[in-house]
Protein backbone atom coordinates (compact mmCIF):
# COMPACT_ATOMS: atom_id res chain seq x y z
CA UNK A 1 90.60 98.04 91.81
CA UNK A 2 88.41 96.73 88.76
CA UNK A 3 86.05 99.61 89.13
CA UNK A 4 88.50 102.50 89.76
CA UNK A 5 87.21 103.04 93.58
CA UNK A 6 89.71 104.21 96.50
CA UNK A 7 90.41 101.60 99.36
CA UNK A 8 92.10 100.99 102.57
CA UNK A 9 93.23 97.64 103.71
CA UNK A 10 93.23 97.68 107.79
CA UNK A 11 94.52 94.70 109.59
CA UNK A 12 91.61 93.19 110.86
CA UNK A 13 93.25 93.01 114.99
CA UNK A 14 94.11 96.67 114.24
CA UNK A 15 90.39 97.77 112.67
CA UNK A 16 88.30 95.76 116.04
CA UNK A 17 90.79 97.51 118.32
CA UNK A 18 89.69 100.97 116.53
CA UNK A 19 86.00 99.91 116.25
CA UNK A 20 86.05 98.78 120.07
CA UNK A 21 85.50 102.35 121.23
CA UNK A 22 84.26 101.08 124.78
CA UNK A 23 80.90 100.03 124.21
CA UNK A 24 79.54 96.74 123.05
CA UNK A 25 77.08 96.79 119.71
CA UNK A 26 75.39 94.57 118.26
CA UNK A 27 77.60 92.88 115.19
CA UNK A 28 76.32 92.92 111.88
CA UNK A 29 77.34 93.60 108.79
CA UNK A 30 75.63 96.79 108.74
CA UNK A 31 77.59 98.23 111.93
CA UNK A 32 80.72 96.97 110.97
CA UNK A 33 80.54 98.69 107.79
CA UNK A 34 79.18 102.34 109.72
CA UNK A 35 82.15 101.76 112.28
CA UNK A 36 84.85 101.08 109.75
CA UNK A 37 83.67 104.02 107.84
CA UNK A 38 83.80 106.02 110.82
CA UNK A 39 87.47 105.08 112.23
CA UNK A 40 88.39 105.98 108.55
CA UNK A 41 86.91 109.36 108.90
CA UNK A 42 88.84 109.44 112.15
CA UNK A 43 92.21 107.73 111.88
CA UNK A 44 92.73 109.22 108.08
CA UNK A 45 94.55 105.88 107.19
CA UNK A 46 96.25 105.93 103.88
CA UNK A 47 94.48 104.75 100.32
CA UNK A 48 96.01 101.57 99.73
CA UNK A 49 98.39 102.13 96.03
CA UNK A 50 97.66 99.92 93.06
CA UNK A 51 100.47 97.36 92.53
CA UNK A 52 101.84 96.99 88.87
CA UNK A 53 101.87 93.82 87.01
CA UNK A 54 105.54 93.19 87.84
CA UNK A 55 104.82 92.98 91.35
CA UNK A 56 101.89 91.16 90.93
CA UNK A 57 103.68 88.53 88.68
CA UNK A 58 106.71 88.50 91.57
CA UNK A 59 104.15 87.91 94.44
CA UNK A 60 102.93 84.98 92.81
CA UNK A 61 106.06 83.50 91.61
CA UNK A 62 107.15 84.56 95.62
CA UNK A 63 104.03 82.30 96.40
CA UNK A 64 105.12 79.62 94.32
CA UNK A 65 108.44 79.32 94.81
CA UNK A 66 107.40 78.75 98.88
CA UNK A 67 104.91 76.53 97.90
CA UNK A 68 108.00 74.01 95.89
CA UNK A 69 110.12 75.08 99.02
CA UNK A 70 107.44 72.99 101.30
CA UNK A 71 106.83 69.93 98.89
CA UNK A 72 110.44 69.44 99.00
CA UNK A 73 110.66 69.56 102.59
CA UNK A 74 108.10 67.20 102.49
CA UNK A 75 109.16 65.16 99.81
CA UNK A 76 112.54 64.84 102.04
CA UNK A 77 110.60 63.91 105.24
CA UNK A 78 108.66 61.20 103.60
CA UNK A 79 112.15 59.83 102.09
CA UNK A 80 113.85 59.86 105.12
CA UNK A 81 111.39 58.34 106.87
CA UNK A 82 111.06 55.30 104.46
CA UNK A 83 114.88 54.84 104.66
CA UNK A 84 113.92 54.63 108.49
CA UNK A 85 111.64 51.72 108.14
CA UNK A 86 113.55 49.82 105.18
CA UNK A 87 117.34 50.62 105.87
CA UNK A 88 117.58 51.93 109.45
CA UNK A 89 121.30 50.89 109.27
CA UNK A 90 122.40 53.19 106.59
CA UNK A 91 122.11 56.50 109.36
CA UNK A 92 124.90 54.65 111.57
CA UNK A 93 127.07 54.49 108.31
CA UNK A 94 127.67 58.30 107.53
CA UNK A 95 127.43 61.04 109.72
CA UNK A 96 124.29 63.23 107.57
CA UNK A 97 122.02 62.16 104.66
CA UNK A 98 124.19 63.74 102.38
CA UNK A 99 127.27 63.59 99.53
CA UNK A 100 127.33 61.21 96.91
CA UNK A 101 128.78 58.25 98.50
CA UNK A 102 125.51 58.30 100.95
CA UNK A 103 123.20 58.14 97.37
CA UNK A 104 125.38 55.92 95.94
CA UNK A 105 124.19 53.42 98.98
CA UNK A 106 120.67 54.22 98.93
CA UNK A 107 120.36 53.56 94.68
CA UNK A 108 122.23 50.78 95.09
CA UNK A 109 120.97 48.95 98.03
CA UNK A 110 117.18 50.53 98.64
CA UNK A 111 117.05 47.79 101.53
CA UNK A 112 119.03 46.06 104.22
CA UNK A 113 118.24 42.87 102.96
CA UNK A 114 120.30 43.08 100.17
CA UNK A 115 123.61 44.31 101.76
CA UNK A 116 125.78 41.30 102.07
């Protein structure tokens, strides 16, 4: 891309399956680089097309937003395991982890101990 050349991207299962033409070579960078030439020459697969910037910029905010999607299911697992160890009690008082009543409890009495 930075210096204006044509490429193909080949998934790399797809481009050994292509390169394994029957007979076993000796791997190097050398021969890999002849053989994916050569299935190129042979398979014609299509020049991958530039993105623009607005994809770009929506791939990474994509990436992002997945990455905040996993801290947060992380962030809940660590919670709900702490309310585990300090307030085991609290899971046999509502039916799900959920609704205000539920963090109503939880703010207000963070452990067993100081339900009364």
């Amino acid at each position: 891309e930075d210096y204006g050349y044509d490429y193909v991207i080949l998934n790399p299962l797809k481009a050994k399956k292509e390169m394994d033409m029957g007979l076993r070579h000796n791997k190097t960078d050398k021969t890999d680089a002849y053989h994916l030439a050569l299935i190129q020459r042979l398979y014609h697969h299509p020049i991958n097309q530039l993105q623009s910037q607005t994809y770009k910029q929506l791939n990474a905010l994509s990436r992002f937003y997945d990455q905040l999607t996993a801290d947060l299911v992380m962030a809940k697992n660590r919670l709900h395991q702490a309310l585990q160890s300090t307030f085991p009690e609290i899971e046999n008082l509502f039916s799900s982890a959920k609704g205000k009543n539920y963090w109503q409890i939880v703010v207000r009495y963070p452990h067993c101990d100081l339900v009364r």
